[in-house]
N, C-alpha and C. Protein backbone atom coordinates (compact mmCIF):
# COMPACT_ATOMS: atom_id res chain seq x y z
N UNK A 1 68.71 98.51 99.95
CA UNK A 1 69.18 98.25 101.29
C UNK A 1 67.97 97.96 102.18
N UNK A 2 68.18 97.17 103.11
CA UNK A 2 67.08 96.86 103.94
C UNK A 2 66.75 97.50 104.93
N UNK A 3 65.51 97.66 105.82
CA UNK A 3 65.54 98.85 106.63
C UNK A 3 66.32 98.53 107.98
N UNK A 4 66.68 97.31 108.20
CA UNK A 4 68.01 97.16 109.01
C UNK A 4 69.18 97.98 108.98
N UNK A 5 69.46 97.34 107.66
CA UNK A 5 71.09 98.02 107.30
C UNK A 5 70.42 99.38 107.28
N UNK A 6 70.07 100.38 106.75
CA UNK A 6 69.56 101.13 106.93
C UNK A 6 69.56 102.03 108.12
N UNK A 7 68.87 101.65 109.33
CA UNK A 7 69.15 101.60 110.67
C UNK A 7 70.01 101.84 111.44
N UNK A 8 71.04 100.83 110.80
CA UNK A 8 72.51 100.54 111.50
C UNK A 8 73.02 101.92 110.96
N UNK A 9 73.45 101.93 109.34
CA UNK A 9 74.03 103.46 108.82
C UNK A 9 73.45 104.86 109.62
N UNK A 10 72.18 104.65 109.56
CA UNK A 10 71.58 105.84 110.55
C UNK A 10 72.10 105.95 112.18
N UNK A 11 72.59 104.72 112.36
CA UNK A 11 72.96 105.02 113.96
C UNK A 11 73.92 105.51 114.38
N UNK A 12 74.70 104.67 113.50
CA UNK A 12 76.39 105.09 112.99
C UNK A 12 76.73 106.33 112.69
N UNK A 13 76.03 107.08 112.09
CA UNK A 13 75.75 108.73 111.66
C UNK A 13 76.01 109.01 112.99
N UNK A 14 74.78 108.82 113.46
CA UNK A 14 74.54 109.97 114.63
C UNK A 14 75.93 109.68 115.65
N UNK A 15 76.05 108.33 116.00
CA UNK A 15 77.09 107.88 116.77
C UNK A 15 78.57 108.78 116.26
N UNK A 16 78.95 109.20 115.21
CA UNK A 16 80.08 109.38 114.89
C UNK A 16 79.61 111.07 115.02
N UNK A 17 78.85 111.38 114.94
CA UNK A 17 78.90 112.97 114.69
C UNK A 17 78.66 113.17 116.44
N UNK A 18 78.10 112.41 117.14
CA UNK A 18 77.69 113.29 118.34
C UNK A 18 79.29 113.00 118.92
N UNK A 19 80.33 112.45 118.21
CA UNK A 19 81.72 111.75 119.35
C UNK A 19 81.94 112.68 118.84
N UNK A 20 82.67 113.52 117.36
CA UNK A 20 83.43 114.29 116.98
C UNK A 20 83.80 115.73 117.47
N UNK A 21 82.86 116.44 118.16
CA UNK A 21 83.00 117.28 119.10
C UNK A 21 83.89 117.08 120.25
N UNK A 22 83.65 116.33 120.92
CA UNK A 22 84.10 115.73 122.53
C UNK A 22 85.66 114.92 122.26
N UNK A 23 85.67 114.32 121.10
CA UNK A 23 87.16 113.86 120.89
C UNK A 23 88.08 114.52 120.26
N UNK A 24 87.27 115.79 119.30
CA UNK A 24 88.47 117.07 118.87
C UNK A 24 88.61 117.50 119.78
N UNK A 25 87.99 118.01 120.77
CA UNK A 25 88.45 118.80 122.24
C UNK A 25 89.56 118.14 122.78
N UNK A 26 89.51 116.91 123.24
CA UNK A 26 90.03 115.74 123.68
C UNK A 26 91.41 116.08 123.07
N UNK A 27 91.71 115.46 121.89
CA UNK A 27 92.72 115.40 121.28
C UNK A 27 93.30 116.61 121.05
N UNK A 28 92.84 118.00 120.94
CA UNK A 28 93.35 119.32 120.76
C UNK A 28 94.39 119.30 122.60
N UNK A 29 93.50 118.80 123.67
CA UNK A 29 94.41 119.18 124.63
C UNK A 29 95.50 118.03 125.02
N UNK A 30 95.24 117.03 124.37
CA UNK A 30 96.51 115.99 124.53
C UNK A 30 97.80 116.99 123.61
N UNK A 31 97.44 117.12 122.13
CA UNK A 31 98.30 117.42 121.69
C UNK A 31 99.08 118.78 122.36
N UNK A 32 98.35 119.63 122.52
CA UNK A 32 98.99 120.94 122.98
C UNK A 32 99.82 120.28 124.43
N UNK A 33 101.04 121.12 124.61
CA UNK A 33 102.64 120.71 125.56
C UNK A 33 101.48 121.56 126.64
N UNK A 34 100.89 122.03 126.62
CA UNK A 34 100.50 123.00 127.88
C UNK A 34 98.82 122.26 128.49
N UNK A 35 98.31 121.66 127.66
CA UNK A 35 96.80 121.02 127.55
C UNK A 35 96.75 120.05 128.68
N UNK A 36 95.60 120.45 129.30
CA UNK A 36 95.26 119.52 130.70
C UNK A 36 93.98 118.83 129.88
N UNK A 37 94.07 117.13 130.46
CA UNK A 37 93.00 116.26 130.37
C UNK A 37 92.57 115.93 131.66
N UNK A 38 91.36 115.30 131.57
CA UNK A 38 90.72 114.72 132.57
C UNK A 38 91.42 113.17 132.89
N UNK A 39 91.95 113.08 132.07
CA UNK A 39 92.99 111.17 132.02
C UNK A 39 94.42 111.64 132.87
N UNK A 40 94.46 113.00 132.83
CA UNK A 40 96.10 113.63 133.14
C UNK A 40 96.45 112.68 134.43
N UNK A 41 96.09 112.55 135.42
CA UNK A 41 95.85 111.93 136.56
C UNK A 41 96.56 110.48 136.36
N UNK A 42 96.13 109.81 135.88
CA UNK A 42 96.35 108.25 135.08
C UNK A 42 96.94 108.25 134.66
N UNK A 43 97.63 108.95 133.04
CA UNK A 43 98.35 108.50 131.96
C UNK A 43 99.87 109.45 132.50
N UNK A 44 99.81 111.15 132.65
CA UNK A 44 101.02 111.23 133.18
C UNK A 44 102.28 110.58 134.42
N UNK A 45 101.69 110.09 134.67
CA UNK A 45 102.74 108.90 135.93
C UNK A 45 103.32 108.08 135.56
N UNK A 46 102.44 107.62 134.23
CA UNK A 46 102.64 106.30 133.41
C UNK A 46 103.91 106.73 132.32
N UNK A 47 103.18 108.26 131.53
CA UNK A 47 104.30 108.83 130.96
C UNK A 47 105.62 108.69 131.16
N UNK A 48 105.93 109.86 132.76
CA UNK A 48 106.78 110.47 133.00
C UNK A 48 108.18 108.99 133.82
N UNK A 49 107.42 107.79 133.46
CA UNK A 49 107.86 106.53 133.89
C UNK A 49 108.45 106.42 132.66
N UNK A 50 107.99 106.16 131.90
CA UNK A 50 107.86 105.52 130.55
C UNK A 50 109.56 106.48 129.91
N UNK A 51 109.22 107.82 129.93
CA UNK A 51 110.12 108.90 129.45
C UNK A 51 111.48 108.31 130.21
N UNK A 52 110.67 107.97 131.07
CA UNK A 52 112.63 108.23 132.38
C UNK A 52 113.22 106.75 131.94
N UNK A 53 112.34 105.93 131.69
CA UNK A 53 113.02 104.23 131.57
C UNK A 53 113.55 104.56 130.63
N UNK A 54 112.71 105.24 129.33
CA UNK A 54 113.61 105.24 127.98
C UNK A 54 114.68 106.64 127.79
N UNK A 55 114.72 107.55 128.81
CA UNK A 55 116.09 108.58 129.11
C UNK A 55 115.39 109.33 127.71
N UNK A 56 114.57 109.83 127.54
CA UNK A 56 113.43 110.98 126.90
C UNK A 56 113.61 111.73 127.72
N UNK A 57 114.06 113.02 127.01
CA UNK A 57 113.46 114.61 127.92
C UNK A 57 112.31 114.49 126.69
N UNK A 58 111.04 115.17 127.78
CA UNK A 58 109.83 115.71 127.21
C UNK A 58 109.97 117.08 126.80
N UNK A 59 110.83 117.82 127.22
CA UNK A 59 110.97 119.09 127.08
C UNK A 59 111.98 119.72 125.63
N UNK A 60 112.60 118.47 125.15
CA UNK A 60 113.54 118.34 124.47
C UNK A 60 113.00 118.14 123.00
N UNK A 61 113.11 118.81 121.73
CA UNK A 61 112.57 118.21 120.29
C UNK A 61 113.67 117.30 119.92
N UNK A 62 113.54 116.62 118.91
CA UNK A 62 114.33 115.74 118.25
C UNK A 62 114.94 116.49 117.16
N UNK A 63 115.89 115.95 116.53
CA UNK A 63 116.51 116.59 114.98
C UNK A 63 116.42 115.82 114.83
N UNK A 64 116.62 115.68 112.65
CA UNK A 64 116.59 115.08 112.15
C UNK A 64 117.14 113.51 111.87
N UNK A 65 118.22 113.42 112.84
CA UNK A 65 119.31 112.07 113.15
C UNK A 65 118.62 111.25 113.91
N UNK A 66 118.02 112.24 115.17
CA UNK A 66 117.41 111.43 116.47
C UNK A 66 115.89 110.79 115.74
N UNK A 67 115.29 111.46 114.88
CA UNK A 67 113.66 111.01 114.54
C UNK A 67 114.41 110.22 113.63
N UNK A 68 115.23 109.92 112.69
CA UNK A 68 115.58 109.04 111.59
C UNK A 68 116.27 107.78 112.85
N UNK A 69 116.93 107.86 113.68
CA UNK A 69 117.43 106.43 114.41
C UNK A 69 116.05 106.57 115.36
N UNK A 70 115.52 106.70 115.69
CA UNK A 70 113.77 106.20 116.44
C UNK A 70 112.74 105.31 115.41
N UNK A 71 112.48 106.09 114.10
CA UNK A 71 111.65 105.86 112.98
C UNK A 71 112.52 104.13 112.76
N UNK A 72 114.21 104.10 112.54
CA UNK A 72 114.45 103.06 112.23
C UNK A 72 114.57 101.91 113.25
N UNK A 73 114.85 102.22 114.22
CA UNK A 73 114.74 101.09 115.52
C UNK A 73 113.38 100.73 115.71
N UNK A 74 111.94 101.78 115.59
CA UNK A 74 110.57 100.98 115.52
C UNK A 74 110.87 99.96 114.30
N UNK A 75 110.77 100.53 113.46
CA UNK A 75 111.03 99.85 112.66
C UNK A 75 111.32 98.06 112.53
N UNK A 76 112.56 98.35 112.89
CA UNK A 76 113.42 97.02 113.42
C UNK A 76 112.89 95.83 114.24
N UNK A 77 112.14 96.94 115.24
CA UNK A 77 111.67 95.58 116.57
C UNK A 77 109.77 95.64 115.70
N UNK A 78 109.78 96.53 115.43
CA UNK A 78 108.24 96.00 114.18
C UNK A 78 108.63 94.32 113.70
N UNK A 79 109.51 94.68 112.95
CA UNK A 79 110.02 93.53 111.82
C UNK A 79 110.06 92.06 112.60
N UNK A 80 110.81 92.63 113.35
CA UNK A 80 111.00 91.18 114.40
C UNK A 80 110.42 91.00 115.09
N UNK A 81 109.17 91.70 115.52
CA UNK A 81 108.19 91.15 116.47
C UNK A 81 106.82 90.09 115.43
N UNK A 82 106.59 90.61 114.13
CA UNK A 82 105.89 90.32 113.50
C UNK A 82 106.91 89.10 112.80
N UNK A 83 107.69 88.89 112.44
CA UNK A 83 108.43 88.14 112.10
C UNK A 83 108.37 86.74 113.16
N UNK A 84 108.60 87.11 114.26
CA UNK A 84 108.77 85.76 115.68
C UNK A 84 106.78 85.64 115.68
N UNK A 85 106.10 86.64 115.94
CA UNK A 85 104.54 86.01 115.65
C UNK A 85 104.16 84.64 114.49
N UNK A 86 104.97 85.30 113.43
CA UNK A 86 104.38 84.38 112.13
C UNK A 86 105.38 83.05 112.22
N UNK A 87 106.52 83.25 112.97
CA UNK A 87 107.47 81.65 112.99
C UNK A 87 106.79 80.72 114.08
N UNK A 88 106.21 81.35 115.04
CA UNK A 88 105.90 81.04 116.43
C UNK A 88 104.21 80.12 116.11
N UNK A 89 103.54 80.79 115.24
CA UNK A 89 101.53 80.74 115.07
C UNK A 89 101.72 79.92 115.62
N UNK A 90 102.07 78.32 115.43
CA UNK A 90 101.51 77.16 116.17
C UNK A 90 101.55 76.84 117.44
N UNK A 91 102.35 78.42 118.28
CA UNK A 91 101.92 77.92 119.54
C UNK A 91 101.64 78.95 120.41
N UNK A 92 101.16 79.97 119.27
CA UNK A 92 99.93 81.22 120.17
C UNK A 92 98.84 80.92 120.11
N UNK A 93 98.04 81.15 120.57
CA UNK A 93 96.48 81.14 120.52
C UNK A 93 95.46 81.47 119.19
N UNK A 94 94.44 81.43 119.34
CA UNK A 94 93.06 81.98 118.20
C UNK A 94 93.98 81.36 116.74
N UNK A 95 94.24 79.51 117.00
CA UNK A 95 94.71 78.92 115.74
C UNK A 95 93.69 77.89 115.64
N UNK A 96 92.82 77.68 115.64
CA UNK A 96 91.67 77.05 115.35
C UNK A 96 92.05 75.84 114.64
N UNK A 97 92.52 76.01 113.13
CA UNK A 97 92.99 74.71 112.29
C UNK A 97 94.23 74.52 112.51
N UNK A 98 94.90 75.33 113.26
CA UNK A 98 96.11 74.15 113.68
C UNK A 98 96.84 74.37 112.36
N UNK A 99 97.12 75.63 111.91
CA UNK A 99 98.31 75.72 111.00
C UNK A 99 99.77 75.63 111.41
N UNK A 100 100.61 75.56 110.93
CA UNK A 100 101.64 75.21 111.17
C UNK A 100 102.60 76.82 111.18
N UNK A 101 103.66 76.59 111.59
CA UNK A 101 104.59 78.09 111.25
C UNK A 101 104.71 78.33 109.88
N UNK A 102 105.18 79.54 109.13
CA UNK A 102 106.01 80.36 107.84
C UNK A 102 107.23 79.78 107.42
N UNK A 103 107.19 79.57 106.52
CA UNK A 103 108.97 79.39 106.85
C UNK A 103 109.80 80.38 106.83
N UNK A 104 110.87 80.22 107.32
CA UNK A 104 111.40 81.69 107.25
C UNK A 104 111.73 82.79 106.22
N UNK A 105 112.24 82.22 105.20
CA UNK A 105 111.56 83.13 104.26
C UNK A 105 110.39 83.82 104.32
N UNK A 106 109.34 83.46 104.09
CA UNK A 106 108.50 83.44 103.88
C UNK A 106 108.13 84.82 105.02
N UNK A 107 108.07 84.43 106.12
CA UNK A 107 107.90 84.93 107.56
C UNK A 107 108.72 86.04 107.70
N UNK A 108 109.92 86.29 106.97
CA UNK A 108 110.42 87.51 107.05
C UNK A 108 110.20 88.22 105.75
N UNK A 109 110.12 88.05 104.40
CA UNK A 109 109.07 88.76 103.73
C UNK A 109 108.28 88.95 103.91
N UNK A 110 107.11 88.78 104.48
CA UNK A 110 105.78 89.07 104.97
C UNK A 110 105.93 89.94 106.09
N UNK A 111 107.14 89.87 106.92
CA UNK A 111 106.99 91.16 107.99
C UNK A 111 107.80 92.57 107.67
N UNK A 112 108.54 92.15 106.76
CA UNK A 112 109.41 93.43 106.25
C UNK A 112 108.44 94.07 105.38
N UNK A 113 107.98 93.39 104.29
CA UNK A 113 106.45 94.28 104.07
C UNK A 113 105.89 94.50 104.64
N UNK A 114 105.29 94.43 105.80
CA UNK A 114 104.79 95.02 106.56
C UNK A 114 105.49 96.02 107.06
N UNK A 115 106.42 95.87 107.41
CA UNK A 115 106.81 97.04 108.10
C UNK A 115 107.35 97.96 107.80
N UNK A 116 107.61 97.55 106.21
CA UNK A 116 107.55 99.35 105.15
C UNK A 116 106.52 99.73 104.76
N UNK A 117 105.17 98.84 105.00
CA UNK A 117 104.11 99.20 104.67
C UNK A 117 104.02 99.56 102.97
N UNK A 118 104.83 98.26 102.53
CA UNK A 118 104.47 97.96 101.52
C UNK A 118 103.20 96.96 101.29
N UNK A 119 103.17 96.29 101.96
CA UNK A 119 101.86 95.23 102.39
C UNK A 119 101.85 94.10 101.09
N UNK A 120 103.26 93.58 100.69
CA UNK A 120 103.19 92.79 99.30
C UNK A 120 102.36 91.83 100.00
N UNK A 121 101.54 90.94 99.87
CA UNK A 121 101.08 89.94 100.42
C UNK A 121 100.47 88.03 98.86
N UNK A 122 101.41 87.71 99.56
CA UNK A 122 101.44 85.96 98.74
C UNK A 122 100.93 84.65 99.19
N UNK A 123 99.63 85.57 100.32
CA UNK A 123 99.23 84.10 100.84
C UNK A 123 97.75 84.16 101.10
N UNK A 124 97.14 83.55 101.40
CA UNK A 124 95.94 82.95 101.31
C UNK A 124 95.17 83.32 102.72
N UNK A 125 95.10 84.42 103.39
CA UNK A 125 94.48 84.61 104.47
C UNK A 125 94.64 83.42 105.64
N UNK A 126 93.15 82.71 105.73
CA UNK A 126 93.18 82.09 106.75
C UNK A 126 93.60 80.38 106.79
N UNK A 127 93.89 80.70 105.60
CA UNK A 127 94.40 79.78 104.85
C UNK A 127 95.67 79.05 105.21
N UNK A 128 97.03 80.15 105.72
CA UNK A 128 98.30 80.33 106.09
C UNK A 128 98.21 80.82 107.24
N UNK A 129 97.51 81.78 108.08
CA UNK A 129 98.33 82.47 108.58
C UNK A 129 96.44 82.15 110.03
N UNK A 130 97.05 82.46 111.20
CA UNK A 130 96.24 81.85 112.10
C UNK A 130 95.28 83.19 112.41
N UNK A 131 94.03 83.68 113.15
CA UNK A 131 94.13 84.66 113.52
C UNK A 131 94.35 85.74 114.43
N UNK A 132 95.22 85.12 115.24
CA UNK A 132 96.60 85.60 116.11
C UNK A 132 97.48 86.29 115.37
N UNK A 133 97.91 85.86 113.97
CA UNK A 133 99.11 86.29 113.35
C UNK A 133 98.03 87.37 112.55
N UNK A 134 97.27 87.67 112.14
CA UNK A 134 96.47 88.18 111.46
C UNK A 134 95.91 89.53 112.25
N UNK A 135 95.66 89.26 113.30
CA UNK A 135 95.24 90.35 114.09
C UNK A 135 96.66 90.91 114.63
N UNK A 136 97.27 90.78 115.31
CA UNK A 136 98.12 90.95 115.93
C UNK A 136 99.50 91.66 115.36
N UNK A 137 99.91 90.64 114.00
CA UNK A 137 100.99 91.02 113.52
C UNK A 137 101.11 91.92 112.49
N UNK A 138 100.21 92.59 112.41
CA UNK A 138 99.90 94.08 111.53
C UNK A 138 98.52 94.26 111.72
């Protein structure tokens, strides 16, 4: 290895060990129902918006029916959001060569694997797919 790369791994070290302190803290008080952040300010307003549009009690757990119809409705609009990305490529952005759409087949196997996270994949990178659809759609 060169004393570049070298360098870089050494920085990266330190970079990741001096965050891991400050973001377990971090994340210990997001997760805890009682845990105050310094973001609390910002993100709860946004929350307690967010909860009320979608008729969420925060105070409320889920059973097993309610997390199985949530898990499957992400699900669903997963499928079809990544699905309308890959029919659509030729007229989102970061398409450089000007590929053309999936066909639908195609475009809905590729997002239903995805979105069981099976990840079958039958195509050729940048080859097929733009990198809009690439970044974006998983």
């Amino acid at each position: 290895m060169q004393t570049s790369g070298c360098l870089q791994l050494a920085i990266y070290i330190v970079a990741l060990a001096w965050m891991t302190r400050p973001m377990g803290l971090y994340l210990m008080r997001v997760l805890d129902a009682n845990g105050k952040t310094w973001l609390d300010p910002v993100f709860q307003p946004l929350e307690r918006f967010t909860y009320r549009l979608m008729g969420v009690n925060s105070g409320k757990e889920q059973d097993w029916k309610q997390y199985t119809l949530a898990m499957l409705l992400f699900s669903l609009v997963s499928c079809l959001f990544t699905y309308a990305i890959l029919r659509l490529q030729h007229l989102l952005p970061l398409n450089p060569q000007g590929l053309g759409p999936l066909s639908p087949d195609f475009a809905f196997n590729t997002a239903v694997s995805f979105a069981t996270n099976t990840n079958w994949q039958s195509y050729g990178g940048e080859s097929t797919m733009s990198y809009f659809s690439q970044m974006v759609g998983w």
